[in-house]
Structures are given as C-alpha cells and as structure tokens.
Protein backbone atom coordinates (compact mmCIF):
# COMPACT_ATOMS: atom_id res chain seq x y z
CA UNK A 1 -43.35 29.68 17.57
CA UNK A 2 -40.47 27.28 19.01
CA UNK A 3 -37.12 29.11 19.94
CA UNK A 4 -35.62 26.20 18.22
CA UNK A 5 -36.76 27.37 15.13
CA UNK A 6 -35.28 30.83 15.56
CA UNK A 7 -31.52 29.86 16.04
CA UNK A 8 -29.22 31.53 13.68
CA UNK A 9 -25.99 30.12 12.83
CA UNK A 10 -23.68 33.46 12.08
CA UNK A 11 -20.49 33.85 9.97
CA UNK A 12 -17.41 34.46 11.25
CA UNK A 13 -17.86 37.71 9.16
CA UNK A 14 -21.12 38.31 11.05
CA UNK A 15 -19.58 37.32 14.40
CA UNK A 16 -16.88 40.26 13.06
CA UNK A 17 -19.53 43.17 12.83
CA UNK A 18 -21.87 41.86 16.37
CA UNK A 19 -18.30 42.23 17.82
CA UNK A 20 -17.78 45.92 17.11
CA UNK A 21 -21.73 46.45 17.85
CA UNK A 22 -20.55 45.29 21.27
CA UNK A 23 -17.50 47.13 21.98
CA UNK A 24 -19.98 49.88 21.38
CA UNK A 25 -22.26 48.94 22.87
CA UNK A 26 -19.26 48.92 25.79
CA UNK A 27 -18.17 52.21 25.34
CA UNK A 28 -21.97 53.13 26.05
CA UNK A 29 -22.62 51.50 28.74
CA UNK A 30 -18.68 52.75 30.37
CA UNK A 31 -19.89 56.21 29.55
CA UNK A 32 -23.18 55.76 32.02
CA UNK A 33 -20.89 53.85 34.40
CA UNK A 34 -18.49 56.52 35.32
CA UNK A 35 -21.46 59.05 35.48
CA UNK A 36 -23.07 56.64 38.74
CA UNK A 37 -23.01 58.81 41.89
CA UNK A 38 -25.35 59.96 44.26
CA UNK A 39 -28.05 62.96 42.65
CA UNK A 40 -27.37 61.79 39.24
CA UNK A 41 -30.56 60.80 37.43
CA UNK A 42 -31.48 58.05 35.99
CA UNK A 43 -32.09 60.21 32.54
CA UNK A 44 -28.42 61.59 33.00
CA UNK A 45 -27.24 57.54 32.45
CA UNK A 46 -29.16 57.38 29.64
CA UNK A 47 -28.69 60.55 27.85
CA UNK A 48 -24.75 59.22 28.63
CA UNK A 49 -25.19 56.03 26.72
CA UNK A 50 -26.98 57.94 23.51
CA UNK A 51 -24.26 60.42 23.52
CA UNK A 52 -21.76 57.24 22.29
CA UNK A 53 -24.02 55.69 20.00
CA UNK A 54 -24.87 58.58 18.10
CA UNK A 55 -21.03 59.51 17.88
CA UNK A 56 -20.67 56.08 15.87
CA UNK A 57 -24.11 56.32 14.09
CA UNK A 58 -25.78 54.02 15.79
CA UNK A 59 -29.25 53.53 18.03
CA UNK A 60 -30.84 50.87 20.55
CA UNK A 61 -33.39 48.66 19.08
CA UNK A 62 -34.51 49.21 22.75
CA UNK A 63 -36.18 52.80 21.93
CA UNK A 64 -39.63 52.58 20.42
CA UNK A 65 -39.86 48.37 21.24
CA UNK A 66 -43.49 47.21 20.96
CA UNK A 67 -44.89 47.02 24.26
CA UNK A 68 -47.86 48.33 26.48
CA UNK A 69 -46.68 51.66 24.61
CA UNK A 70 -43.43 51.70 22.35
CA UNK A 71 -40.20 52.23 25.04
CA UNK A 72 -39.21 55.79 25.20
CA UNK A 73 -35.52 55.36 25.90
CA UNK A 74 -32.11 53.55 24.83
CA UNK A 75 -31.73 52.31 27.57
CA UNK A 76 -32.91 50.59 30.69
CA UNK A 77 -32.25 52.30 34.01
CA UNK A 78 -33.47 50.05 37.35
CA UNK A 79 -32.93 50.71 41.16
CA UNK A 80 -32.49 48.34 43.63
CA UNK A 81 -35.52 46.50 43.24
CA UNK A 82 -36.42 46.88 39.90
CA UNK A 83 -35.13 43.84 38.34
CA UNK A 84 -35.08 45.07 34.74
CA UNK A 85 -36.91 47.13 32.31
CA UNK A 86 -36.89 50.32 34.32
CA UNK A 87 -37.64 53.82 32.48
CA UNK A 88 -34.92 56.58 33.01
CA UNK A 89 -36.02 60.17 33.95
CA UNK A 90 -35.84 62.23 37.20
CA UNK A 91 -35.55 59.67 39.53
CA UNK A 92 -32.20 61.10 41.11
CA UNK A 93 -29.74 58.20 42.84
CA UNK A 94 -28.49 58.29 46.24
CA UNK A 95 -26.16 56.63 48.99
CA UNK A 96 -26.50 53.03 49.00
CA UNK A 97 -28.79 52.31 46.03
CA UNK A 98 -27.65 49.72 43.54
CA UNK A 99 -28.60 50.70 39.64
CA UNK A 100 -28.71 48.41 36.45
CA UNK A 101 -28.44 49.70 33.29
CA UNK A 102 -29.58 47.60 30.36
CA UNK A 103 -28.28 49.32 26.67
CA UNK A 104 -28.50 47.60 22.94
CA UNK A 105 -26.50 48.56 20.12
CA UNK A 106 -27.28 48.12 16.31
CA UNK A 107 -24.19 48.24 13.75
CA UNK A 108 -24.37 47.49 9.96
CA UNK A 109 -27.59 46.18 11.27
CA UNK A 110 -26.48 43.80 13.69
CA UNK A 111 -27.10 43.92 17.38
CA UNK A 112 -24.65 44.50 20.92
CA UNK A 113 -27.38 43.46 24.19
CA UNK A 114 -25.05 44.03 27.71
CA UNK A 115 -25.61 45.41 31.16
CA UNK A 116 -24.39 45.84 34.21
CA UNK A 117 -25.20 46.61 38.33
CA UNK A 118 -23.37 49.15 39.77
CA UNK A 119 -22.98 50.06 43.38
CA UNK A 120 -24.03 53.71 44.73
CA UNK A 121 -21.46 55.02 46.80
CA UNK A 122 -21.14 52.80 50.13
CA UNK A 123 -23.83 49.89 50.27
CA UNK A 124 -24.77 47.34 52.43
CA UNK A 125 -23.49 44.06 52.56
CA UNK A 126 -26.07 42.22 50.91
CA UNK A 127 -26.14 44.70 48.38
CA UNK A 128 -22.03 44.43 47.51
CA UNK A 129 -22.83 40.33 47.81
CA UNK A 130 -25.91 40.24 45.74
CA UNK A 131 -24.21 42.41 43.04
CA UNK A 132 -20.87 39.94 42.86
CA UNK A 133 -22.74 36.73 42.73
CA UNK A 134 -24.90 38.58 40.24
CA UNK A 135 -21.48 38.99 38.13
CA UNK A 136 -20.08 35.63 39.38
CA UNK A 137 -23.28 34.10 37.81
CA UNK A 138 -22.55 35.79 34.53
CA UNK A 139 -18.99 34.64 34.37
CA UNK A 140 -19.82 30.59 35.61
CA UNK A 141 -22.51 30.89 32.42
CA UNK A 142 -20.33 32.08 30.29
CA UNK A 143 -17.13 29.38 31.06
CA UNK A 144 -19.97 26.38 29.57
CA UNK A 145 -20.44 28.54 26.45
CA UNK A 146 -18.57 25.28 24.60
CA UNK A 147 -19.19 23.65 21.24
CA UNK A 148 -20.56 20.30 22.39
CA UNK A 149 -22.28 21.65 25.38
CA UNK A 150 -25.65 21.91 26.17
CA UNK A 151 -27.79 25.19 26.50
CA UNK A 152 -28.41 23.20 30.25
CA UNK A 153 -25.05 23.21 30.84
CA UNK A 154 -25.07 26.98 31.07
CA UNK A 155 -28.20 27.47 32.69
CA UNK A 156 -27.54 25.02 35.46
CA UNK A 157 -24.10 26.90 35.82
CA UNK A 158 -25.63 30.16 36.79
CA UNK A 159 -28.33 28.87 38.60
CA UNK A 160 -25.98 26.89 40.68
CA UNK A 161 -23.78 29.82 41.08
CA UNK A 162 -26.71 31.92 42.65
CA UNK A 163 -28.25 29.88 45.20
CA UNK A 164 -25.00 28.59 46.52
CA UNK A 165 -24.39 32.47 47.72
CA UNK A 166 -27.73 32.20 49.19
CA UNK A 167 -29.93 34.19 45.94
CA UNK A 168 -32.76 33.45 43.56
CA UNK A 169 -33.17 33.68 39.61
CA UNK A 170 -36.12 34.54 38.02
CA UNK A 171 -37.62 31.93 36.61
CA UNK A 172 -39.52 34.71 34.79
CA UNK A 173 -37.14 35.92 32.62
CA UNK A 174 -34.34 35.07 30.62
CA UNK A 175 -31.36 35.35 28.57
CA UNK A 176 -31.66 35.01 24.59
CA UNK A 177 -30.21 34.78 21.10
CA UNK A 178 -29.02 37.79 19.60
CA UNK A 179 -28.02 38.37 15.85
CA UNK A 180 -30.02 40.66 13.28
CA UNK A 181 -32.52 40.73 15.57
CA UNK A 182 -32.72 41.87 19.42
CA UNK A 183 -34.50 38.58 20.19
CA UNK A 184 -33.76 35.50 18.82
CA UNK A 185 -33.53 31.45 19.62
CA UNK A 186 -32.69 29.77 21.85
CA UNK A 187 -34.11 31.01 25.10
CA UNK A 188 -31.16 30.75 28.08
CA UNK A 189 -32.96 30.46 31.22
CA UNK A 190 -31.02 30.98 33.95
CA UNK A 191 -31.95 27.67 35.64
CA UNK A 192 -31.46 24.36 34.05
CA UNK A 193 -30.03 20.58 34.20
CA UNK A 194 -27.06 19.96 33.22
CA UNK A 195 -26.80 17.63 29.39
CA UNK A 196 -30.44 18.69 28.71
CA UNK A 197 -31.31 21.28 25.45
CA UNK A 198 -29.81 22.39 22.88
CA UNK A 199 -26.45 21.53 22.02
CA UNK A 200 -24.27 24.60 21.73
CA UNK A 201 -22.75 25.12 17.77
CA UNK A 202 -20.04 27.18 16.82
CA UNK A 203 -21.65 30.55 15.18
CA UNK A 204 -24.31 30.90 17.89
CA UNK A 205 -24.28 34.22 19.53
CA UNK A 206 -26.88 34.27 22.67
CA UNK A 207 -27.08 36.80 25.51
CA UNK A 208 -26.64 35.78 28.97
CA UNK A 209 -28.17 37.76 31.30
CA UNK A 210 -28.22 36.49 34.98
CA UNK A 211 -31.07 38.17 37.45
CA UNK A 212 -30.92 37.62 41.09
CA UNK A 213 -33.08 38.53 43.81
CA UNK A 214 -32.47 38.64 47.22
CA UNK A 215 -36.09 37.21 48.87
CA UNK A 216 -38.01 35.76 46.16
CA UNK A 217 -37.44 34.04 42.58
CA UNK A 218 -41.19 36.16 41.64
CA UNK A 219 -42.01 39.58 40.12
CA UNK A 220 -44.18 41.69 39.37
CA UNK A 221 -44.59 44.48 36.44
CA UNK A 222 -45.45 48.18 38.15
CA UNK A 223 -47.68 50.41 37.07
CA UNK A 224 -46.01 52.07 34.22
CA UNK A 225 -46.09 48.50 32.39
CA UNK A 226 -42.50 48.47 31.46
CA UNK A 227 -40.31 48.04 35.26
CA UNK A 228 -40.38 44.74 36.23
CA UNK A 229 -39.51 44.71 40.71
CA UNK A 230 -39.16 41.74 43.04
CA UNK A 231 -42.33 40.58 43.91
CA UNK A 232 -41.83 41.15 47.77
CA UNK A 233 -39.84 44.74 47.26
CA UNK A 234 -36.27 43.05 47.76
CA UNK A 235 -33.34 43.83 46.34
CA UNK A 236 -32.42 42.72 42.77
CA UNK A 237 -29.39 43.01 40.42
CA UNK A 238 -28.75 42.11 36.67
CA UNK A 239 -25.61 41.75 34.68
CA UNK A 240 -25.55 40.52 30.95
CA UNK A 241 -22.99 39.55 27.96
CA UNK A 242 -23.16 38.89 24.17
CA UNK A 243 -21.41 35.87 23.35
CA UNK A 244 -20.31 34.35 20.65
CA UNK A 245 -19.58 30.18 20.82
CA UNK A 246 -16.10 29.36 18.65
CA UNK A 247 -13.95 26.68 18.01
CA UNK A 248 -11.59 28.21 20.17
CA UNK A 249 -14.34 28.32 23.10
CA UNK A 250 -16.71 31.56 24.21
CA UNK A 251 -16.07 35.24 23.30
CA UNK A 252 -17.72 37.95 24.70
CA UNK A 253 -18.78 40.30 22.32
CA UNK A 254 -19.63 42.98 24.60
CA UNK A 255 -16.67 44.32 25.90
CA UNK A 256 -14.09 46.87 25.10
CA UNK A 257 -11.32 43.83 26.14
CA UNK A 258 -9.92 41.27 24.19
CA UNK A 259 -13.41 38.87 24.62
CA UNK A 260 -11.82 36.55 26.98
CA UNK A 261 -13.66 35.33 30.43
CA UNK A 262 -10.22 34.98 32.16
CA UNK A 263 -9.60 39.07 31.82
CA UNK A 264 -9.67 39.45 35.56
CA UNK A 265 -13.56 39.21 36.22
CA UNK A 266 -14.04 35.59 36.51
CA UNK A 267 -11.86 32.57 37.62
C-alpha cells in the first residue's frame, strides 16, 4: 500500500487532542528521564513512564504491537548500540552508557510518538557529540516542517545535519505520520533531496525521528527479534518529535513547552 495513500489531513480540533496526547506523552517520558543514573534498570524507566500514563488514563499503542511476538512493554528502552526497539527489564545502566527511550501515548484515541537519548553519568566524547547532533538533527528537521515545503526538504535537513558532524542515518528506518493511528503516511526518511516528495499541508502531523550511528548507516535485528543495534556494534542514538505543520509554521506536539523549535534546543 503507498504511504501516499495513508496521509491524514487533521482538524485543528484533532491537532487540539494529539497535542495533549503529547504533553503526556512528555510528562512520561520526563518521569523516565530524571530516573537515568547508573544501576537503574532499564524496567525501572519503563515502569516510570506507565506510572504517568495510567495517572491520566491512558496506554502506549507500543505494548502488545504485532510483531515476531506482540511487544511486552510501553516503552522502548536501548543502550548504546541498540538503535531502537530495545525491550526493558534487568539490564541495569552504568557509567558512560548512553540510553534511548522510545514511549507512545493514546488520548481520546489519538496518538503522542517522542523519544529521547540521554547521557549516563560522564561519557565519552563521541558519545556527548553523537547524542547532540542526534538532537541537532531533530531540531534542523523540524525548522523545514513548512506549508509549501517538501517532505525532501526535511529529510535532506537532517541528513545534512548528521554527516556534517561526521555520523550516519539509517537508511533502514524512519520517521512517520502519526494521527489515530501509531503509523501512518507519509514515510520521513531521514535522508532526502531537497524539492522532491510530498509537499507539506497544513493539518499533517508526522513524527520525526532522527537515528545516528557512529560507524555504519546498517543494522541488524538481535536475537530477541525486537532490538534493532548498529550493524558493526557502534554507538547509536535516537531522538524523536510529533509535529504538527500550521499556517503559522511547525509545532511540536510532544512537549510539555509552548511547541515552539526556538525554546532553547535549537537555533
């Protein structure tokens, strides 16, 4: 089926109810944030995250997803080379690891997708500059979100963002509309031309989700058929917002700010 075909224009009444799905979805993701220290699990983070959502009511569309067998948790919890789609339990963090966390939100039926990297304690260099351009990425995607653009526009913006720090994106892997469902048109790949795809519309809410590796642009999936790692081992880090395209140019629906990309993370 063509991504094309999935694209769902959303109502500034929709765009109202994904924005308190994100903030959240926020709140959640805060919650496993502050808990990020060295012997913490990776359980602990997610048992964090389901604490908020079940004080507002909601869940993750993440928990019980199709797959090789339906995803046991509400979040996604990867270290240092796990790119994405790791499985929290007793995996216990320590000094110098980097950690991901991946969480989705459904309110009134209508879906929050963020995550962030965060830094364990003190790190190495590549690690701290790996997990900035990671964010930088994010933020140079997100300033082409523009009525008028072109879904290139914002894919060429991260890719060029990554490798001129020196990193890769996954070419396997990408960002993606969001609305009722977790998954909808159009794919955002984080590499692209500029003026080539889709033209952005006002109403379209897609998640951006930048993932850089340090050695290699491949991956593989490891043995428990969910955690996706670097192909060669190397360090990996993954950030992602919910945005919404306006008249009045991109807001970021997963946030606990105001929604605008000129809060102090990206200039």
């Amino acid at each position: 089926m063509s991504w094309d075909r999935q694209v769902t224009i959303k109502t500034p009444q929709e765009i109202a109810l994904m924005r308190e799905a994100g903030r959240i979805n926020a709140e959640a993701l805060a919650a496993a944030r502050a808990l990020v220290r060295p012997g913490v699990t990776t359980a602990d983070l997610n048992a964090a995250a389901e604490e908020v959502l079940r004080k507002y009511g909601c869940y993750s569309p993440f928990k019980g997803y199709p797959g090789p067998y339906p995803y046991p948790a509400s979040t996604n919890v990867s270290v240092n080379h796990e790119l994405v789609h790791g499985i929290p339990g007793k995996r216990r963090l320590k000094e110098g690891d980097i950690v991901s966390v991946d969480c989705g939100t459904v309110y009134e039926g209508y879906v929050g997708d963020a995550a962030f990297t965060e830094m364990v304690g003190e790190v190495s260099d590549e690690a701290r500059r790996l997990v900035a351009a990671t964010e930088g990425a994010l933020f140079a995607g997100i300033a082409q979100m523009v009525a008028g653009n072109h879904l290139g526009d914002v894919s060429a913006a991260i890719q060029a963002y990554a490798e001129e720090r020196g990193f890769h994106v996954t070419r396997e892997y990408t960002g993606h509309g969001v609305g009722r469902a977790m998954h909808e048109g159009p794919q955002a790949p984080n590499y692209g031309t500029p003026g080539r795809g889709m033209v952005l519309r006002a109403g379209m809410t897609i998640a951006l989700e930048p993932m850089l590796l340090v050695g290699t642009p491949y991956t593989k999936v490891l043995p428990d058929q969910w955690t996706v790692s670097s192909a060669d081992g190397s360090l990996t880090a993954h950030f992602e917002h919910t945005i919404a395209v306006t008249e009045n140019g991109p807001l970021i629906l997963t946030t606990q700010g105001d929604g605008s990309i000129l809060d102090g993370k990206w200039k």
